[in-house]
Protein backbone atom coordinates (compact mmCIF):
# COMPACT_ATOMS: atom_id res chain seq x y z
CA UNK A 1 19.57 -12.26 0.48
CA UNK A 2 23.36 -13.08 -0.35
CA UNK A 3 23.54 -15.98 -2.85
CA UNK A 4 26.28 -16.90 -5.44
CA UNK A 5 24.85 -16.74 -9.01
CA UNK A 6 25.54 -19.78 -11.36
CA UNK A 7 24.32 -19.57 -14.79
CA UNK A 8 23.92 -23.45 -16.00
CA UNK A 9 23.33 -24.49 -19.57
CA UNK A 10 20.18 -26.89 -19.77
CA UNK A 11 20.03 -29.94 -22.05
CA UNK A 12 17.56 -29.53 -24.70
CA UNK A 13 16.70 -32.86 -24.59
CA UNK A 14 16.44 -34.06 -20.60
CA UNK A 15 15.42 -30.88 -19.64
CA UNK A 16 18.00 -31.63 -16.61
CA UNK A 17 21.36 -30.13 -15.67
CA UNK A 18 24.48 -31.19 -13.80
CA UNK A 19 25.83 -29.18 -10.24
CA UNK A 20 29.30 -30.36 -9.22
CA UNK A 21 31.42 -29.70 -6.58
CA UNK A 22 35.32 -30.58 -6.76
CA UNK A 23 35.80 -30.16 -2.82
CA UNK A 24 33.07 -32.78 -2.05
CA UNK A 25 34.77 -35.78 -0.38
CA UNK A 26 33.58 -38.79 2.03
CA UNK A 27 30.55 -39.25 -0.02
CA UNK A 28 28.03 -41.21 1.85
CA UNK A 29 24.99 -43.47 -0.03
CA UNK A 30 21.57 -44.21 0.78
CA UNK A 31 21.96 -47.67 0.78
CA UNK A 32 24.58 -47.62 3.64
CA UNK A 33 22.28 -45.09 6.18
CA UNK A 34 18.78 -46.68 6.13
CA UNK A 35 16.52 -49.53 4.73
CA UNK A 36 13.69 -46.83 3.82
CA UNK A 37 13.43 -45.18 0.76
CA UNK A 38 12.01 -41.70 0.36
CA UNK A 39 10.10 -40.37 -3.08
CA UNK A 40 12.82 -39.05 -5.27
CA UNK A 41 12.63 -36.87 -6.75
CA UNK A 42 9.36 -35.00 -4.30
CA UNK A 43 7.50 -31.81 -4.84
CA UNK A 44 7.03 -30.14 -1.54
CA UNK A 45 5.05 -26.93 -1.60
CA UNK A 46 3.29 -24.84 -4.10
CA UNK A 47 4.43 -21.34 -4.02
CA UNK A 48 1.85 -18.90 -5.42
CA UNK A 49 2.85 -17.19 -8.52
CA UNK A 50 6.66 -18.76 -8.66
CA UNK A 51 5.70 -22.62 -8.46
CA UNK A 52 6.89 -25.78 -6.87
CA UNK A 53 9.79 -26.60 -4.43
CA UNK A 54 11.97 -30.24 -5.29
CA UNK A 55 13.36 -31.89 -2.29
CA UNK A 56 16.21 -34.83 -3.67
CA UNK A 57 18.04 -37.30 -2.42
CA UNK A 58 21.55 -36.60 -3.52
CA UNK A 59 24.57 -39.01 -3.32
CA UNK A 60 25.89 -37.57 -0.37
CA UNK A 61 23.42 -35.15 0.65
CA UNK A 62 19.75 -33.46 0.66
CA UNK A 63 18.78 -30.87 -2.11
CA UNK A 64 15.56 -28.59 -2.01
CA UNK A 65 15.22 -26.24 -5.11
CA UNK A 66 12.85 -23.19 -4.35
CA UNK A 67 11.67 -21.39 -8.10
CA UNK A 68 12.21 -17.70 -6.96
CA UNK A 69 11.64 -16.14 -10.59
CA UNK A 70 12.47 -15.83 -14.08
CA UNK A 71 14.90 -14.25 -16.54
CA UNK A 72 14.47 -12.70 -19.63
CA UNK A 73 18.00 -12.22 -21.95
CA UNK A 74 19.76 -12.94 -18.65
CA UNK A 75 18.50 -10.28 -16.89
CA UNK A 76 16.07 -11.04 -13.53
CA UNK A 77 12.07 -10.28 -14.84
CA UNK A 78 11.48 -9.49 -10.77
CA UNK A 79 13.88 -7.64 -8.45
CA UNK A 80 15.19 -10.73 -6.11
CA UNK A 81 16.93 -8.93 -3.46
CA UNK A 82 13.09 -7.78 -2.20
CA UNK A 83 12.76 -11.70 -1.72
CA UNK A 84 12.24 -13.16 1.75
CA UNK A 85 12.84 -16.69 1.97
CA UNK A 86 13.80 -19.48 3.96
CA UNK A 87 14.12 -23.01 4.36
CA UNK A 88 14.61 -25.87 7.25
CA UNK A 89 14.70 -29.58 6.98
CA UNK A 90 13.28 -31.13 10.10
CA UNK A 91 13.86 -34.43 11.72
CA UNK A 92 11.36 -36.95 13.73
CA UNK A 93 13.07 -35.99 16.90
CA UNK A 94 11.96 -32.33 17.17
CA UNK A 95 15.68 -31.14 15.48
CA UNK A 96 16.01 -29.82 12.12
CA UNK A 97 19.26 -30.50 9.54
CA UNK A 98 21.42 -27.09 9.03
CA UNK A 99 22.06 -26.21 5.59
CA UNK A 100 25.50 -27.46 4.18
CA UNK A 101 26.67 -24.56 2.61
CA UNK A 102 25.15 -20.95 1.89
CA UNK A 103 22.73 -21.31 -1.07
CA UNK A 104 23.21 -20.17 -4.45
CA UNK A 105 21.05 -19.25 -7.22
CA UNK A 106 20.97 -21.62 -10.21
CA UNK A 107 19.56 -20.72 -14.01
CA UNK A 108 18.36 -22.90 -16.09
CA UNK A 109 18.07 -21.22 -19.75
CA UNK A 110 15.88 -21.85 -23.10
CA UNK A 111 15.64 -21.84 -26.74
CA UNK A 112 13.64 -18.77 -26.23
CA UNK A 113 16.12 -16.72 -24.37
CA UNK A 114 13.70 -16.95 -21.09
CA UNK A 115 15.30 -18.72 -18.11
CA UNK A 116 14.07 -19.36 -14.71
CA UNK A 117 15.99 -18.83 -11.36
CA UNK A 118 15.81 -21.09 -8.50
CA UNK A 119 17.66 -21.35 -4.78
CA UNK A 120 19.56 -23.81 -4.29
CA UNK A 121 19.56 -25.30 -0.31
CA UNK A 122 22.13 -28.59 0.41
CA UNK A 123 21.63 -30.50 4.03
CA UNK A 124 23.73 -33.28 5.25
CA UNK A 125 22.74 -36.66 5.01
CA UNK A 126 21.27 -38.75 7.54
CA UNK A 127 19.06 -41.80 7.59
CA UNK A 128 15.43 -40.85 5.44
CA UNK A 129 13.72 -42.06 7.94
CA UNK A 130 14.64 -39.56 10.36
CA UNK A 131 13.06 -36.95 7.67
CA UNK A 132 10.08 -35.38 9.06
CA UNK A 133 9.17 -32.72 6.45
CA UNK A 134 10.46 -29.18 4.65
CA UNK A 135 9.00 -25.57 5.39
CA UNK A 136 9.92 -22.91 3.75
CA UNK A 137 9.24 -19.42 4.31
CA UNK A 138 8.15 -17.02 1.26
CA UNK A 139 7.73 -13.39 1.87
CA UNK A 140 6.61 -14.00 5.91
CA UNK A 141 4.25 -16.63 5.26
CA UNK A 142 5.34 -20.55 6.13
CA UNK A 143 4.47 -23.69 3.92
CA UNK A 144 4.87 -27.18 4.44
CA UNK A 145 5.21 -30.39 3.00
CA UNK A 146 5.71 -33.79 4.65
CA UNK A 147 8.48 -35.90 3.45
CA UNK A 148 6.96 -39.30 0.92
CA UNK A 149 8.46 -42.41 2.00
CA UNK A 150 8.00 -45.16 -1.05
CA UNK A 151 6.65 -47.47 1.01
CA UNK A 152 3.52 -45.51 2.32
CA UNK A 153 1.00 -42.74 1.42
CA UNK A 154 1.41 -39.51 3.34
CA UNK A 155 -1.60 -38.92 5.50
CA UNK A 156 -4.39 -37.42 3.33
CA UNK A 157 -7.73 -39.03 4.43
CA UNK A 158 -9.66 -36.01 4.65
CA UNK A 159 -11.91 -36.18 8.37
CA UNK A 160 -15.48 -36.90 8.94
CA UNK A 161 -15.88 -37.78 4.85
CA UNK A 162 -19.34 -39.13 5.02
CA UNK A 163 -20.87 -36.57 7.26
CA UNK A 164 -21.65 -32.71 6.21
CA UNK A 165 -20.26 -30.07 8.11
CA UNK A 166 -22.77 -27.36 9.08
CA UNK A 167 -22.12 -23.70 9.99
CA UNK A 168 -24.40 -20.91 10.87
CA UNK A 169 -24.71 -19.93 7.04
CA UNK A 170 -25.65 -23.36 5.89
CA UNK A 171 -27.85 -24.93 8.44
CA UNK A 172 -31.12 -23.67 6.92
CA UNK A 173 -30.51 -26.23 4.43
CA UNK A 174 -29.85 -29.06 6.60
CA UNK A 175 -32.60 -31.14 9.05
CA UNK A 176 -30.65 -29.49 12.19
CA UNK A 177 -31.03 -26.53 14.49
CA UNK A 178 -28.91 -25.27 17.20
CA UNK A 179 -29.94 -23.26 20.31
CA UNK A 180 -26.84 -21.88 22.96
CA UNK A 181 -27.84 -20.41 26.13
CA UNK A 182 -26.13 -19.43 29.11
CA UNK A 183 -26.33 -21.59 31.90
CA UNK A 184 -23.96 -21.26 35.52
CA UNK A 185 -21.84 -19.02 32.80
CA UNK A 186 -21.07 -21.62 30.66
CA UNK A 187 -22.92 -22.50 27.09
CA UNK A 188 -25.26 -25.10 27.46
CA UNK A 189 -26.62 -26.72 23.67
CA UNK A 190 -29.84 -27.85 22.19
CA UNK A 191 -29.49 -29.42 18.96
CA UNK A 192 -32.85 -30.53 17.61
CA UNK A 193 -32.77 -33.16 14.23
CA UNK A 194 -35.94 -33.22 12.59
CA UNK A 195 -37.04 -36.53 11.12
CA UNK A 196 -40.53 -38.11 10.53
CA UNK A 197 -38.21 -41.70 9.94
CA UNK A 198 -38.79 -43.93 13.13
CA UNK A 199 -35.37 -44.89 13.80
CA UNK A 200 -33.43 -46.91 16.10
CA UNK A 201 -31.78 -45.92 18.98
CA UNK A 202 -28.97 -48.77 17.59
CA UNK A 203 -28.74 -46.65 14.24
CA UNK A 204 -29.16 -43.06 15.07
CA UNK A 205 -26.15 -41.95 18.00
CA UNK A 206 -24.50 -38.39 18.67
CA UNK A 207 -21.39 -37.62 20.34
CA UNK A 208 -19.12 -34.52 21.40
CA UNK A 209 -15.69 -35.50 20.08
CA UNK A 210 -12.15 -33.86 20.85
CA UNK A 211 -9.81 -34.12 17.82
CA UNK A 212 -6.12 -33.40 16.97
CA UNK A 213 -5.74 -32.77 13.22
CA UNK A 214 -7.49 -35.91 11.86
CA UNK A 215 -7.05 -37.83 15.17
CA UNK A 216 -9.46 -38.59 17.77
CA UNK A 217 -8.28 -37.94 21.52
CA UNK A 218 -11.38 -38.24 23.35
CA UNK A 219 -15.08 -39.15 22.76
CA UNK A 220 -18.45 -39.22 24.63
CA UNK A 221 -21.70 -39.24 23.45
CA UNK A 222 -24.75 -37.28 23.98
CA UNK A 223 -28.00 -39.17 24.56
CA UNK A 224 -31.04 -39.06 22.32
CA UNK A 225 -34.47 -37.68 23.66
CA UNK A 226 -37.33 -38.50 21.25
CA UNK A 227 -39.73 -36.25 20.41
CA UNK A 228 -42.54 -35.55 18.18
CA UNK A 229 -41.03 -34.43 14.91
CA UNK A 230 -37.25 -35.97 15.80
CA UNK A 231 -34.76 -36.24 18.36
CA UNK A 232 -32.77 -33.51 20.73
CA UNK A 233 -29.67 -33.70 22.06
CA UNK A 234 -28.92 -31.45 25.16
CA UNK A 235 -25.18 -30.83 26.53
CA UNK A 236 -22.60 -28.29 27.41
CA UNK A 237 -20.08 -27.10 29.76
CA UNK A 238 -16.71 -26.40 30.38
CA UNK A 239 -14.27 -25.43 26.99
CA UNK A 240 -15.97 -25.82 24.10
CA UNK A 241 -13.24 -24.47 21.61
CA UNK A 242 -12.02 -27.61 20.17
CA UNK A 243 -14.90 -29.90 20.44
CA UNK A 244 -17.29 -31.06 17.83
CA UNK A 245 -20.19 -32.26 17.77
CA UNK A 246 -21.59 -35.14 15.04
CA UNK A 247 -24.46 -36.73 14.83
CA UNK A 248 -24.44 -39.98 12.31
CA UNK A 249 -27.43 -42.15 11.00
CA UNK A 250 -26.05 -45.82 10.04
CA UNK A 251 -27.43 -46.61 6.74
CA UNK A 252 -30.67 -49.66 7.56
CA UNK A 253 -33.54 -51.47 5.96
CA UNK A 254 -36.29 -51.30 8.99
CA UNK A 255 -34.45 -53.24 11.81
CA UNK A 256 -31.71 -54.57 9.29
CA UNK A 257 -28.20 -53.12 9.27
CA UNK A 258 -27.13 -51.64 6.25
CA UNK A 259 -23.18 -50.57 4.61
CA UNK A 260 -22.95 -47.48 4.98
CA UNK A 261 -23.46 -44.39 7.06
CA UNK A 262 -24.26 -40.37 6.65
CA UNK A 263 -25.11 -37.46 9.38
CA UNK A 264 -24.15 -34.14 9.81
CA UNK A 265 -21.18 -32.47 12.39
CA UNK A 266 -19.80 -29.09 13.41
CA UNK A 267 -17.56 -26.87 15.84
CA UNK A 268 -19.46 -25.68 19.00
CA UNK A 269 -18.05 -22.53 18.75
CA UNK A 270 -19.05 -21.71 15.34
CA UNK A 271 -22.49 -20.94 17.06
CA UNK A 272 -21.36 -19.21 20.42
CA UNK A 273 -21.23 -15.55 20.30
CA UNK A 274 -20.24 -14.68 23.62
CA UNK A 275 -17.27 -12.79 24.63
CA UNK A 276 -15.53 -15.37 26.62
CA UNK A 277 -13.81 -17.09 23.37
CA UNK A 278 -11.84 -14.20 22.82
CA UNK A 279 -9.56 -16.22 24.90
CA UNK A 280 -9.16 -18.62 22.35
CA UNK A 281 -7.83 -15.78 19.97
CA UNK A 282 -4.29 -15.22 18.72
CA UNK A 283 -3.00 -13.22 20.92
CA UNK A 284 -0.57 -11.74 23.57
CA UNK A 285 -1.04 -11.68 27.14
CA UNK A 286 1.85 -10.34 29.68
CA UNK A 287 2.53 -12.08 32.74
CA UNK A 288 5.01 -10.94 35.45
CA UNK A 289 8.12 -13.13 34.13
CA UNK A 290 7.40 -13.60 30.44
CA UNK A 291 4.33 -13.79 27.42
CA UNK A 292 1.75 -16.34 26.90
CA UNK A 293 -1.41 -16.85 24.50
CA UNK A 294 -3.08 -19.29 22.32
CA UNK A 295 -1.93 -19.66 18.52
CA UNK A 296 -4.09 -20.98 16.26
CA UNK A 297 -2.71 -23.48 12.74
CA UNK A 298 -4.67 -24.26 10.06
CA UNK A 299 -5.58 -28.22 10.45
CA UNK A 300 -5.76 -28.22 14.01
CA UNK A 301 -9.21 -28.35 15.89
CA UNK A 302 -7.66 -26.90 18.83
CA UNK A 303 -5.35 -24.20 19.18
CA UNK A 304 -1.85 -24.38 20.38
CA UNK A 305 -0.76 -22.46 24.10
CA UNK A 306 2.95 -20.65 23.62
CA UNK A 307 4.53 -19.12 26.17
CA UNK A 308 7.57 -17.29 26.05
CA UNK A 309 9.30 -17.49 29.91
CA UNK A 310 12.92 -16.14 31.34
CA UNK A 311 15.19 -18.50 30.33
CA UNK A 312 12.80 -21.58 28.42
CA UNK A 313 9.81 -21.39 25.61
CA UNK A 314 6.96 -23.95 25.58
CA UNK A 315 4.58 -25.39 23.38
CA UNK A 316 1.52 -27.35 24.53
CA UNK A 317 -0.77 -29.49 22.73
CA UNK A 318 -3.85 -30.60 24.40
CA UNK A 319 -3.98 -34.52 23.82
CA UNK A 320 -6.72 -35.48 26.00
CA UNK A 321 -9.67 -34.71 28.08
CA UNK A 322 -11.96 -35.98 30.66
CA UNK A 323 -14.69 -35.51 33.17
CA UNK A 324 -13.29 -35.05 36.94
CA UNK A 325 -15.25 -38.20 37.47
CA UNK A 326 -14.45 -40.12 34.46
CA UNK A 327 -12.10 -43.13 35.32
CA UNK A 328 -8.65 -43.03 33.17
CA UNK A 329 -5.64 -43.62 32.26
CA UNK A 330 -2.63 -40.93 31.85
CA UNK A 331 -1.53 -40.65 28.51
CA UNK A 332 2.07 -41.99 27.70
CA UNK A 333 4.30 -39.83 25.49
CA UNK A 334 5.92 -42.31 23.88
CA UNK A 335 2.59 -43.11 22.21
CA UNK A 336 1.11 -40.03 21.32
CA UNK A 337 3.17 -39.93 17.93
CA UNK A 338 3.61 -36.08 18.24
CA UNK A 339 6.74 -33.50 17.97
CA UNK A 340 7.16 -29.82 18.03
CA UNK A 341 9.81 -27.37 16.34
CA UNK A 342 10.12 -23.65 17.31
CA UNK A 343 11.86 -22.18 14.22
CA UNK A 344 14.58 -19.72 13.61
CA UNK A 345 14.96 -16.94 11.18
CA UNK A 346 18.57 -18.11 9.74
CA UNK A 347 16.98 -21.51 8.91
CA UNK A 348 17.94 -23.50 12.30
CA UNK A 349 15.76 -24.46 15.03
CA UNK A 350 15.96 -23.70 18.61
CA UNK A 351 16.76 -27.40 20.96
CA UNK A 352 14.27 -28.68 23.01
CA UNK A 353 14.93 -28.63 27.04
CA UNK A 354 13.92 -31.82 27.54
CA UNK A 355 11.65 -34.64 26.55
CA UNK A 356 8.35 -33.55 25.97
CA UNK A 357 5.75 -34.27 29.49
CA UNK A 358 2.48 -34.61 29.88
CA UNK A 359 0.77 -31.64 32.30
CA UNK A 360 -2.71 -31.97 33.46
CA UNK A 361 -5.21 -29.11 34.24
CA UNK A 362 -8.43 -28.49 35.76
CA UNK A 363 -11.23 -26.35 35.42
CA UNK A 364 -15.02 -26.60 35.25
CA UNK A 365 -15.54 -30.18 36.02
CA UNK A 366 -13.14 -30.99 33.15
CA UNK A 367 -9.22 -32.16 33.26
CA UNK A 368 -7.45 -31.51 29.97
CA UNK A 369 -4.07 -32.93 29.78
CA UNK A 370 -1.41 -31.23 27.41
CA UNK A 371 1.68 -32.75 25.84
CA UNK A 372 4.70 -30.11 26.66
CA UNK A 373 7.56 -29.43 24.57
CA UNK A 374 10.20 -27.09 26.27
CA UNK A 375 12.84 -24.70 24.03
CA UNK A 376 16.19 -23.31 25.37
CA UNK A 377 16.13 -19.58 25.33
CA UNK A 378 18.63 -17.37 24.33
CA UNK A 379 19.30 -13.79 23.19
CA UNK A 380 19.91 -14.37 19.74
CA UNK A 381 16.57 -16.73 19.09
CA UNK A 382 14.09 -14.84 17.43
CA UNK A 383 10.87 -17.43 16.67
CA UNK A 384 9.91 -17.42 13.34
CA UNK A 385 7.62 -20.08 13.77
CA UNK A 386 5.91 -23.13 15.31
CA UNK A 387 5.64 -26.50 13.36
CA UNK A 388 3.96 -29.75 15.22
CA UNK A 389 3.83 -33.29 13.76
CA UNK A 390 0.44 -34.97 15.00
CA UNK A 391 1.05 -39.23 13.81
CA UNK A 392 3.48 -37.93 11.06
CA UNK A 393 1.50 -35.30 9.45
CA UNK A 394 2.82 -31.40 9.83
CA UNK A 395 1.13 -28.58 10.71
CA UNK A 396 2.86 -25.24 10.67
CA UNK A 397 1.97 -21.58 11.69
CA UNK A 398 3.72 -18.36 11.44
CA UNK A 399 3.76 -16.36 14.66
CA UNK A 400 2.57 -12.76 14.67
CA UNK A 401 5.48 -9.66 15.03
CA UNK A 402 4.85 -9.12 18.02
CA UNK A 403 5.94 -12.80 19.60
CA UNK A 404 9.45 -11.67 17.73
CA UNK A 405 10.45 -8.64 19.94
CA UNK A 406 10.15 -7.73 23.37
């Protein structure tokens, strides 16, 4: 990692310290670029054992500072040069900011002869609310933080709060079971809720729900057959990867509505066994002209298809689905509130083609539609990694080695 080494002074008392630059002309100001206002300064992204990044809105540019160790009577406590790590700034329009200069390394000492080190990364300037979000890159492993405007909350409203999510290890304790069996070769489901409550058909619904993140893209729900002990819900078909299933219980008095709501949800294929998912997994298949597979990031309910082709990349995120004989509508683009980056290793990104399409696909009495983002590609552009925006929050995944090299 080449870096210049600056050794600043910090002030006792503010705990801060100055950076200047003689050469730095044609300053520009917030004020003049955009109306919105961005938290500032903004801690991005906890890095384990070295702490947290600060993005800052500078007078004429964009600062993140990445902790990267400590010193100890000016000498580093940790050998540095072992240190992999990156940085990109990203923009709402699937582009990312380059870095001004080359970083540096700035120290900020103490009374007690301890100092800590930190990179240094500069980006031009350009309206905040073109800002999408930082990721940076520690040792092979991506984090991410979406960019805090002042006049909104990120997007943290955790999914399905009121219900309880059930898995194979944990549904003894909950009023559910689940039977799969194979039917025409697909996995056909029996979930049985046991309850000695007589309860409404108006208060007690199920549904199989397709979800992006925290978003809904499709629902349709499952109906209720009554029996003796409770009520059984019997579905299945087609790809079940990404679909949930819930069942919720409004909260009522008798035949009165009440506030309020509980139930219970969980991923299909948390209790499917069978071989076919392995499709699902991480990983590489060849084709005649180029790679393909399915990458799975942490957030998303349903995994992301790469491919890597002769002269273009692509990145597709499935955004809706529907019965062959479900009347609908084709989604538009320009309302899906979704980007894509492909990453590169020197802290750029690779340009989009195009502007992202909608593709639709069929199979098993299903058509799943898929929001396409195409990538120029060249020689020299290794993928680092995949980041997607789903209604302004980021999710980001590292791709494995073997996407990196032919």
């Amino acid at each position: 990692m080449k870096s210049k080494l600056i050794l600043c002074l910090a002030l006792v008392l503010s705990g801060g310290f100055v950076l200047s630059r003689a050469d730095e002309t044609n300053a520009i100001t917030s004020t003049n670029l955009s109306v919105a206002k961005i938290v500032n300064p903004q801690g991005t992204v906890d890095l384990p054992k070295l702490g947290q990044a600060i993005f800052r809105e500078q007078s004429s540019n964009f600062s993140l500072q990445v902790p990267i160790g400590n010193r100890k009577n000016g000498e580093p406590m940790s050998n540095l040069s072992n240190l992999d790590l990156q940085v990109w700034l990203l923009k709402t329009d699937g582009t990312s900011i380059p870095q001004s200069d080359k970083s540096m390394v700035i120290s900020m000492g103490s009374i007690f002869d301890y100092s800590t080190d930190d990179m240094f990364y500069e980006f031009q300037k350009v309206p905040v609310d073109e800002l999408s979000g930082v990721v940076v890159s520690l040792n092979g492993k991506l984090y991410y933080h979406q960019i805090e405007m002042s006049d909104h909350e990120p997007s943290i409203a955790p999914p399905d709060g009121n219900l309880f999510q059930i898995s194979p290890t944990n549904i003894s304790q909950s009023p559910l079971s689940v039977q799969v069996a194979d039917v025409d070769n697909y996995e056909h489901f029996t979930v049985f809720y046991k309850t000695d409550k007589v309860v409404s058909d108006k208060f007690l619904y199920a549904r199989q729900e397709l979800s992006d993140g925290d978003n809904v893209i499709s629902t349709e729900p499952v109906a209720v057959i009554w029996t003796t002990n409770g009520a059984k819900f019997d579905f299945g078909g087609g790809n079940i990867w990404p679909f949930k299933f819930k069942i919720i219980e409004k909260q009522h008095r008798g035949e009165t509505a009440m506030p309020g709501y509980s139930g219970y949800w969980f991923y299909l294929r948390d209790f499917v066994t069978n071989a076919s998912l392995a499709a699902n997994d991480d990983k590489l298949t060849k084709t005649s002209d180029g790679r393909m597979g399915n990458i799975k990031m942490p957030g998303l309910n349903a995994p992301l298809f790469f491919t890597e082709q002769p002269t273009q990349f692509t990145v597709q995120l499935i955004v809706a689905s529907y019965r062959d004989d479900e009347k609908h509508a084709l989604p538009k683009v320009d309302e899906l509130h979704r980007q894509g980056w492909l990453l590169r290793s020197d802290g750029t990104s690779i340009p989009q083609l195009e502007k992202p399409d909608i593709i639709g696909i069929s199979n098993a009495g299903f058509s799943d539609y898929r929001l396409i983002f195409k990538f120029q590609k060249k020689s020299t552009n290794e993928v680092a990694g995949i980041v997607v925006s789903v209604a302004g929050k980021l999710y980001c995944g590292k791709l494995s080695s073997v996407w990196d090299k032919p």
